[in-house]
N, C-alpha and C. Protein backbone atom coordinates (compact mmCIF):
# COMPACT_ATOMS: atom_id res chain seq x y z
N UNK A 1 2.96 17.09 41.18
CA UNK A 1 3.55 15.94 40.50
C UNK A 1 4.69 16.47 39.62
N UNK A 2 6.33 15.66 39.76
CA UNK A 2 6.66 15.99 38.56
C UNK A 2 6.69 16.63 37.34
N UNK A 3 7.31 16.87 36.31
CA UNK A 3 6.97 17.49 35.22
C UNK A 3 7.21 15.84 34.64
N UNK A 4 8.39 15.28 34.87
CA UNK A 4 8.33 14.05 34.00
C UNK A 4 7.80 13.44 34.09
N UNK A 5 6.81 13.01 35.15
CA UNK A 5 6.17 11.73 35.63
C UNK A 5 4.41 12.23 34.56
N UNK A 6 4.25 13.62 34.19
CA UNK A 6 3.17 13.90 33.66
C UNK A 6 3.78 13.70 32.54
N UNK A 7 4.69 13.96 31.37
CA UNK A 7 4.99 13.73 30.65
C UNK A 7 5.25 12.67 29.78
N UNK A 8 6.04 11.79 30.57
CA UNK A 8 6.08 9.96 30.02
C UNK A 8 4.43 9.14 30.34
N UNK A 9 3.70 10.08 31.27
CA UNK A 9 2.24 9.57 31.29
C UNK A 9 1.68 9.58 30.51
N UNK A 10 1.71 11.01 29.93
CA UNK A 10 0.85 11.70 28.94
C UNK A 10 1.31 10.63 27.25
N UNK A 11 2.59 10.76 27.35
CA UNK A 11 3.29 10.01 26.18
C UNK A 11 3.08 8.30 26.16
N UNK A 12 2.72 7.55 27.03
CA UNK A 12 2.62 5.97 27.05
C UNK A 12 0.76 6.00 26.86
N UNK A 13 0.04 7.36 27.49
CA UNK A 13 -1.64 7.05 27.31
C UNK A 13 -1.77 7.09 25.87
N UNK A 14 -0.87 8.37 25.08
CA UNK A 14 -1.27 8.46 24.17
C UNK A 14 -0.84 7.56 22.67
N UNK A 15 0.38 6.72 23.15
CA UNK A 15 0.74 5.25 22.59
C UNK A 15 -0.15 4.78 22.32
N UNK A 16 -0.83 3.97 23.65
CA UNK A 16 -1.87 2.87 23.69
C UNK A 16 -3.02 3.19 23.20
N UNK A 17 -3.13 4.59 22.86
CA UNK A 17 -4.66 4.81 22.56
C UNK A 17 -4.43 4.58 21.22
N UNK A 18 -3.39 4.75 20.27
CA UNK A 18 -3.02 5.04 18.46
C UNK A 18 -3.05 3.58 18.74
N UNK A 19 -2.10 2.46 19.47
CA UNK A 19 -1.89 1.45 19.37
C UNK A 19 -3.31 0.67 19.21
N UNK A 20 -4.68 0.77 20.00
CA UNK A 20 -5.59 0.11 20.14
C UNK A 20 -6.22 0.75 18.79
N UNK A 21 -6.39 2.15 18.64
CA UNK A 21 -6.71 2.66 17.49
C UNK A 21 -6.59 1.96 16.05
N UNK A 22 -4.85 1.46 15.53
CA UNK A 22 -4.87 0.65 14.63
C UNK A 22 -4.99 -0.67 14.81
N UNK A 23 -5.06 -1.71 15.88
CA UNK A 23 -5.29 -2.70 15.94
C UNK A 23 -6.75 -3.09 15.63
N UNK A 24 -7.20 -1.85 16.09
CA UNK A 24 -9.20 -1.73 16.02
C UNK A 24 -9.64 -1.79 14.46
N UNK A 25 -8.61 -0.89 13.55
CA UNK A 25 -8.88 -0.81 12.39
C UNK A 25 -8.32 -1.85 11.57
N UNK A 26 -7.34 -2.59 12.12
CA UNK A 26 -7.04 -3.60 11.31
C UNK A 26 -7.61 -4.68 11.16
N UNK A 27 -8.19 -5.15 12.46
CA UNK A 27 -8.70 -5.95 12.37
C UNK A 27 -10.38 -6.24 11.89
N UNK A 28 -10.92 -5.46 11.36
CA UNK A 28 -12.17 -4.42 10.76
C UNK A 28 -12.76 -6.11 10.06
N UNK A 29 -13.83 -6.76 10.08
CA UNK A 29 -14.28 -8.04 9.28
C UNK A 29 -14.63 -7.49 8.02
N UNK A 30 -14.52 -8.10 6.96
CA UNK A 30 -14.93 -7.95 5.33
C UNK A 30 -16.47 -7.49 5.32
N UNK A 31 -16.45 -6.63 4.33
CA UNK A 31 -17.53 -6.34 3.70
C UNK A 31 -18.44 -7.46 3.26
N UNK A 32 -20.17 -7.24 2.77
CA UNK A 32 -20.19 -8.53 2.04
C UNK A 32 -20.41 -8.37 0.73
N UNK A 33 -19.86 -7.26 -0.02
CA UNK A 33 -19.76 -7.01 -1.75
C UNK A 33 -18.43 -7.90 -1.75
N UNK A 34 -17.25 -7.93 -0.13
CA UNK A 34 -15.94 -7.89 -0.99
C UNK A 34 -16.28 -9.44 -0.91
N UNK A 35 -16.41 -9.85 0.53
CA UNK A 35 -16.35 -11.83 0.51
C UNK A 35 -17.63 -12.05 -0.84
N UNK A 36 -18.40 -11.97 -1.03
CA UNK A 36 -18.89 -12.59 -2.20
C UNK A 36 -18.40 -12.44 -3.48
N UNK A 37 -17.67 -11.36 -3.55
CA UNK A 37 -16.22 -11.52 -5.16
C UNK A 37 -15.34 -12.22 -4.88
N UNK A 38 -14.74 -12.53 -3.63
CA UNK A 38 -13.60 -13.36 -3.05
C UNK A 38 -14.30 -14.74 -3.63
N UNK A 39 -15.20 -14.74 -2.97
CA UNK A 39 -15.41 -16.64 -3.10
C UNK A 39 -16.27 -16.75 -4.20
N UNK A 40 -16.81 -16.05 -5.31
CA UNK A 40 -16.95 -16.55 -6.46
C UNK A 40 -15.79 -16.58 -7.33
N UNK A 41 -14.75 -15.24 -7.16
CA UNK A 41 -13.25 -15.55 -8.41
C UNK A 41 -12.75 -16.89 -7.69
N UNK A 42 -12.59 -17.10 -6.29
CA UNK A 42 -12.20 -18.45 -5.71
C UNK A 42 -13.09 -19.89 -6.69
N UNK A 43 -13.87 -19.73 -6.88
CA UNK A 43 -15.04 -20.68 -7.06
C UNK A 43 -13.97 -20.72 -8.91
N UNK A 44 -14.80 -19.59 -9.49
CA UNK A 44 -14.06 -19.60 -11.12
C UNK A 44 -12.83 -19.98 -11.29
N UNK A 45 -11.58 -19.79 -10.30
CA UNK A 45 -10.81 -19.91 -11.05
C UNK A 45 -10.77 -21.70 -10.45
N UNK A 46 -11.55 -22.22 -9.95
CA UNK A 46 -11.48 -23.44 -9.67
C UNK A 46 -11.94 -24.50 -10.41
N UNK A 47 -13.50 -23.97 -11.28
CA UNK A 47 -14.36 -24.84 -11.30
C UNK A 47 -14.59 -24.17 -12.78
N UNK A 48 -14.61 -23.04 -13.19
CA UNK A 48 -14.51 -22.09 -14.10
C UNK A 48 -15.89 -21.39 -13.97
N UNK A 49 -16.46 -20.75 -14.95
CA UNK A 49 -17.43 -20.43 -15.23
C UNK A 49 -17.38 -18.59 -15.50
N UNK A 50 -18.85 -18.09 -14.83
CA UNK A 50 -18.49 -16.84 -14.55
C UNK A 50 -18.68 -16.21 -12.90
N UNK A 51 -18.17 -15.23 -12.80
CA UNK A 51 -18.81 -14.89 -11.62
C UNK A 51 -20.08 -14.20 -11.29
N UNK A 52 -20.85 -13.95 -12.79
CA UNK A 52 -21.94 -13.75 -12.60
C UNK A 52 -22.92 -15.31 -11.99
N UNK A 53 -22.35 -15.74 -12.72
CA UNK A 53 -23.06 -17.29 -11.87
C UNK A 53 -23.05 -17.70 -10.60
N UNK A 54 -22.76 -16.22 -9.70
CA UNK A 54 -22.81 -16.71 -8.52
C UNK A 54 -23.95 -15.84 -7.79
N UNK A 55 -24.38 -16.28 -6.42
CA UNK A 55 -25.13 -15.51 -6.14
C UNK A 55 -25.64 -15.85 -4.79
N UNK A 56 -25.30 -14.58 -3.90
CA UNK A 56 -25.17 -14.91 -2.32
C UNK A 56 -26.57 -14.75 -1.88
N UNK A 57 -26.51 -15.26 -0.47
CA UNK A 57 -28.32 -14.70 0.54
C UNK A 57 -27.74 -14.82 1.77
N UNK A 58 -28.55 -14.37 2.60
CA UNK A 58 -28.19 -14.40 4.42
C UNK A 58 -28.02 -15.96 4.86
N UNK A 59 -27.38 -16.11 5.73
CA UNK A 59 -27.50 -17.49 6.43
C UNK A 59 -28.48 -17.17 7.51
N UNK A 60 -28.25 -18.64 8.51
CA UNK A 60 -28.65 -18.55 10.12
C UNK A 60 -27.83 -18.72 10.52
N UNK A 61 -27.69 -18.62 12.23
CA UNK A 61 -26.60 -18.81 13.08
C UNK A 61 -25.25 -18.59 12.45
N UNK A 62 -24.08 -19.24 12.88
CA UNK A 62 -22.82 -19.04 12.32
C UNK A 62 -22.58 -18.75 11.42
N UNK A 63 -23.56 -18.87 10.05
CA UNK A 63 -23.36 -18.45 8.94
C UNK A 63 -23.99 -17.62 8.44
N UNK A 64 -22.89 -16.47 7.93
CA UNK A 64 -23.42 -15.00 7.83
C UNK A 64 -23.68 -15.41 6.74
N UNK A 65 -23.21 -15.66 5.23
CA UNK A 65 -23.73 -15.69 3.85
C UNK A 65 -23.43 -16.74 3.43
N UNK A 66 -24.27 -17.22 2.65
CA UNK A 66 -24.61 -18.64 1.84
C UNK A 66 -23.99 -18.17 0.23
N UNK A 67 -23.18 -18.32 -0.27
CA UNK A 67 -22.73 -17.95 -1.63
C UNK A 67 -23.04 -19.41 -2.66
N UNK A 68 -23.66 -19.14 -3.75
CA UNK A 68 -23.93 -20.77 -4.32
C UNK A 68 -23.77 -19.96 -5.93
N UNK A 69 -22.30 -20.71 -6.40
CA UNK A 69 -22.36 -20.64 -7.52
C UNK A 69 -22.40 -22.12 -8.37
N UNK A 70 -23.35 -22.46 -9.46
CA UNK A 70 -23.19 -23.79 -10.30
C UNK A 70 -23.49 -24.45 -9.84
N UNK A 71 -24.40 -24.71 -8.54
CA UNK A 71 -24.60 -25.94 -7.77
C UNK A 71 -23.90 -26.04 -6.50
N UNK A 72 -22.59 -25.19 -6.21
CA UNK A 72 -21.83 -25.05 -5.13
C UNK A 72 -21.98 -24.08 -4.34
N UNK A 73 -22.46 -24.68 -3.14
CA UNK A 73 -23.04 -23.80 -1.96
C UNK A 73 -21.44 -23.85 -0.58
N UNK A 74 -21.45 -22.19 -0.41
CA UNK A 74 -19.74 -22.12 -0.40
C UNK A 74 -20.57 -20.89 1.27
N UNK A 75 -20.75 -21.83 2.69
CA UNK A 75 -21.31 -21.12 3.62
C UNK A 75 -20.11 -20.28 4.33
N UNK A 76 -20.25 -18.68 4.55
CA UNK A 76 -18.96 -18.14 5.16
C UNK A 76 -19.44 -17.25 6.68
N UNK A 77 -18.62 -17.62 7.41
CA UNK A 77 -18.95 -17.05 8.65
C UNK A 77 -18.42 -15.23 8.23
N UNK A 78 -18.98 -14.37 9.57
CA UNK A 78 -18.61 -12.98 9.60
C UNK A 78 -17.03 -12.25 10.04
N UNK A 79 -16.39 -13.79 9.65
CA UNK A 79 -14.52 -13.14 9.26
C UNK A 79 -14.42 -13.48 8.11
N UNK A 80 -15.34 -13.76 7.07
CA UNK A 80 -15.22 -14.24 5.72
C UNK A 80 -14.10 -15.67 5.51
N UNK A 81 -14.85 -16.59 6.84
CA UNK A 81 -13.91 -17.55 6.07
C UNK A 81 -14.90 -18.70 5.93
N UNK A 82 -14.79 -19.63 4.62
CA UNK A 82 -15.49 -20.41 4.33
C UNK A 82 -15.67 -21.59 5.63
N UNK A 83 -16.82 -21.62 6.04
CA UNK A 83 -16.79 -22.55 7.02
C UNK A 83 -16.78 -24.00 6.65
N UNK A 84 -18.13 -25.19 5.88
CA UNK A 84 -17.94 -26.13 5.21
C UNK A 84 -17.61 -25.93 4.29
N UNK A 85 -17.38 -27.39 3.61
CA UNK A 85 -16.67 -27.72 1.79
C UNK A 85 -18.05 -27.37 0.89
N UNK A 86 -17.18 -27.54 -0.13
CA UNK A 86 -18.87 -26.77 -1.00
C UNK A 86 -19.64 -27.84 -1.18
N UNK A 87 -21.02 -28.39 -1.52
CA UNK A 87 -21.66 -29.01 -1.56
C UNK A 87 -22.42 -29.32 -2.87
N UNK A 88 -22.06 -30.09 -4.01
CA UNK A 88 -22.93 -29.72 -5.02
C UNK A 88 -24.24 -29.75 -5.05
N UNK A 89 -25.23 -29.02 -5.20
CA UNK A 89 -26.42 -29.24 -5.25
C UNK A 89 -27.36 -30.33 -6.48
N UNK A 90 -27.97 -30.64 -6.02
CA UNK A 90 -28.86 -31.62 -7.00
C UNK A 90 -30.05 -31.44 -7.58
C-alpha cells in the first residue's frame, strides 16, 4: 500500500477517534450534588428562602430526582432538566 494512502488513514482514524472522544465528554449528564444546587439556587432566587430548605430523593421512571423545596416539588429527568412545573404541596 502506498505510503500516503497509510498516512491520511492513519491521520482521519485518529481525528474521529479525539473527535468522538470530546463529543463523549461533552456531552457527560450532571451530577446529582450539581442538579440539586442548580434547582434549589433556581428555586431561591425565585421564591426566596434558603437552599438549605431544599431537599432531594430518587424518583421512578423518567424521573431521576424529586427536589422539594417549601412545598415545591421541582421533578428532573437524568439530563437535569426539570420535567413538570413545581407543584405546591399541601
Amino acid at each position: 500500500m502506498p505510503r500516503e494512502v497509510v498516512i491520511v488513514t492513519s491521520v482521519l482514524a485518529l481525528a474521529a477517534g479525539a473527535l468522538g472522544l470530546w463529543l463523549g465528554l461533552a456531552h457527560r449528564p450532571p451530577d446529582e450534588g450539581t442538579v440539586i444546587e442548580a434547582v434549589a439556587r433556581a428555586h431561591v432566587e425565585r421564591h426566596g428562602g434558603a437552599l438549605s430548605d431544599c431537599l432531594a430523593r430518587v424518583g421512578q421512571g423518567e424521573v431521576w430526582l424529586e427536589v422539594t423545596c417549601a412545598g415545591f416539588v421541582y421533578r428532573v429527568d437524568r439530563q437535569g432538566r426539570i420535567l413538570a412545573p413545581q407543584e405546591p404541596r399541601t
